[in-house]
Structure formats: structure tokens, C-alpha cells
C-alpha atoms as a PDB file:
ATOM      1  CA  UNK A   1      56.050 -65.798  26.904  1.00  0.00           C
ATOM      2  CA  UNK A   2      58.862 -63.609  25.892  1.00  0.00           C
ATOM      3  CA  UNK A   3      61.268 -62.750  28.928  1.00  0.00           C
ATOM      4  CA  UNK A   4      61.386 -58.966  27.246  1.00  0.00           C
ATOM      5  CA  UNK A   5      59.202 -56.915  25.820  1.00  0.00           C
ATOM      6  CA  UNK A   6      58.426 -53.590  24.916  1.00  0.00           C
ATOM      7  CA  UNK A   7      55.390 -51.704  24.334  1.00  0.00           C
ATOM      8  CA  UNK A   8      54.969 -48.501  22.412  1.00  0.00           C
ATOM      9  CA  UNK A   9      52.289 -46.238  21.547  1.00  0.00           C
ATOM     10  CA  UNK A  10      50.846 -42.961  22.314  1.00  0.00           C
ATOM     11  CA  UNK A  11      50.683 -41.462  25.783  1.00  0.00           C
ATOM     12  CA  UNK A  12      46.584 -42.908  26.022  1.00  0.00           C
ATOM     13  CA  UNK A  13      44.137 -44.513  28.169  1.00  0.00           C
ATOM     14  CA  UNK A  14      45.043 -47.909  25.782  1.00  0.00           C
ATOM     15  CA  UNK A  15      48.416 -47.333  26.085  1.00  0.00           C
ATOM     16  CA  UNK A  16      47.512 -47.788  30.160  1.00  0.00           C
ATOM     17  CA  UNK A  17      45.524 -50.278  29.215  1.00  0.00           C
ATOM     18  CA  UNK A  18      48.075 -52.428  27.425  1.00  0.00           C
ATOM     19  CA  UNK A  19      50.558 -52.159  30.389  1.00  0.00           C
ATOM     20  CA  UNK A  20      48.142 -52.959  32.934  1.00  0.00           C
ATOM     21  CA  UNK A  21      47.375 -56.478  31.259  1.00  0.00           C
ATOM     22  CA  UNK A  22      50.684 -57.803  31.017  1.00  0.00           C
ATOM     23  CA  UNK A  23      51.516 -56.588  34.375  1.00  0.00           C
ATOM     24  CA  UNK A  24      48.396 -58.700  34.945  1.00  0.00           C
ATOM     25  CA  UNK A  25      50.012 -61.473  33.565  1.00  0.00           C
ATOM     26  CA  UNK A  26      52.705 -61.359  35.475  1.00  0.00           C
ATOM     27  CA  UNK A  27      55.192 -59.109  33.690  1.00  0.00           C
ATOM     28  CA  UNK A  28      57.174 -56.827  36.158  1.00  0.00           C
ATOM     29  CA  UNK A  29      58.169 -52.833  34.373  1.00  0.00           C
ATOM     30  CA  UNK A  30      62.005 -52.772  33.624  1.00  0.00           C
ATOM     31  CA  UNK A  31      62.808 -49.436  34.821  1.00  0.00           C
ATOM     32  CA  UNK A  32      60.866 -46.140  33.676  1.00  0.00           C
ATOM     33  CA  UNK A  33      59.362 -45.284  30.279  1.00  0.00           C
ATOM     34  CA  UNK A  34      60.508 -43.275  27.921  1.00  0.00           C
ATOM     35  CA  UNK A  35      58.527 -40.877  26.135  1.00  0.00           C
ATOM     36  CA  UNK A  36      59.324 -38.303  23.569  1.00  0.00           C
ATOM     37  CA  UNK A  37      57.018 -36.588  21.291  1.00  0.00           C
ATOM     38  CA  UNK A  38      56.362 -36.340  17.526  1.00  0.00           C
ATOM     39  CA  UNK A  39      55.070 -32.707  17.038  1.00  0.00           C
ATOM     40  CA  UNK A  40      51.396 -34.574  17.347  1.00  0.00           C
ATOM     41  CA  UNK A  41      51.471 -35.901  20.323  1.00  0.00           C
ATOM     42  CA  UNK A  42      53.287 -37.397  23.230  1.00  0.00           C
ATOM     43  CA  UNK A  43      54.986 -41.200  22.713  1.00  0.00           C
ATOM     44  CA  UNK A  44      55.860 -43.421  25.533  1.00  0.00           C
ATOM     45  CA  UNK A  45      58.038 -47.037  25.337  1.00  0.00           C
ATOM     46  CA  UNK A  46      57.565 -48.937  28.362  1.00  0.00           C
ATOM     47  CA  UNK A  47      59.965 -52.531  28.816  1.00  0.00           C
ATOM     48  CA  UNK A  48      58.659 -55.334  30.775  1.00  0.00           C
ATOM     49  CA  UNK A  49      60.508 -58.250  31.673  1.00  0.00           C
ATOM     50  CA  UNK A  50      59.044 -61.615  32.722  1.00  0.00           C
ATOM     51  CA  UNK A  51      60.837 -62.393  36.251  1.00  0.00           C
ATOM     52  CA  UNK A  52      62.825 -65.571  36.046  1.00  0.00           C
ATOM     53  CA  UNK A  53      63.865 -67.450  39.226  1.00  0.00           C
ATOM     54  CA  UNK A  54      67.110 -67.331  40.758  1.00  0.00           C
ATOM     55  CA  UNK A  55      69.020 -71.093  40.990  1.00  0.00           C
END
């Protein structure tokens, strides 16, 4: 698994969706999203970032 990722994509129940399984899988959100829009419609960005242990 990637230590970093980020998902984009409209502001949409699948967008949700899409979020909710990786933070499923483990992956904790890096700070908030960002979201702008495109004169259509409203466009988020949401990081994740796989938590890695302290040694």
C-alpha cells in the first residue's frame, strides 16, 4: 500500500464512498479536504496517509 494518497473527484455520494473504504482499510485523513469548484460543480481532494509505527 502506498503510505500517501490522494483522492479526487466530485463532491458525491462515491466520492464518500471512496474515502470510507480506504479509511476501512486502514488509511487515516491527512488533514482537511480541499474543494474548489469548476463552474459545474463542486470538487473535493482528500489525502490519506497509511500510519507507520514509531521506532
Amino acid at each position: 500500500m502506498p503510505i500517501y494518497r490522494v483522492l479526487t473527484g466530485p463532491d458525491d455520494a462515491t466520492f464518500c464512498q471512496r474515502v470510507s473504504e480506504m479509511i476501512g482499510l486502514g488509511y487515516e485523513l491527512h488533514e482537511g479536504p480541499a474543494v474548489t469548484f469548476n463552474g459545474e460543480r463542486v470538487i473535493v481532494a482528500q489525502a490519506l496517509i497509511w500510519p507507520t509505527r514509531v521506532r
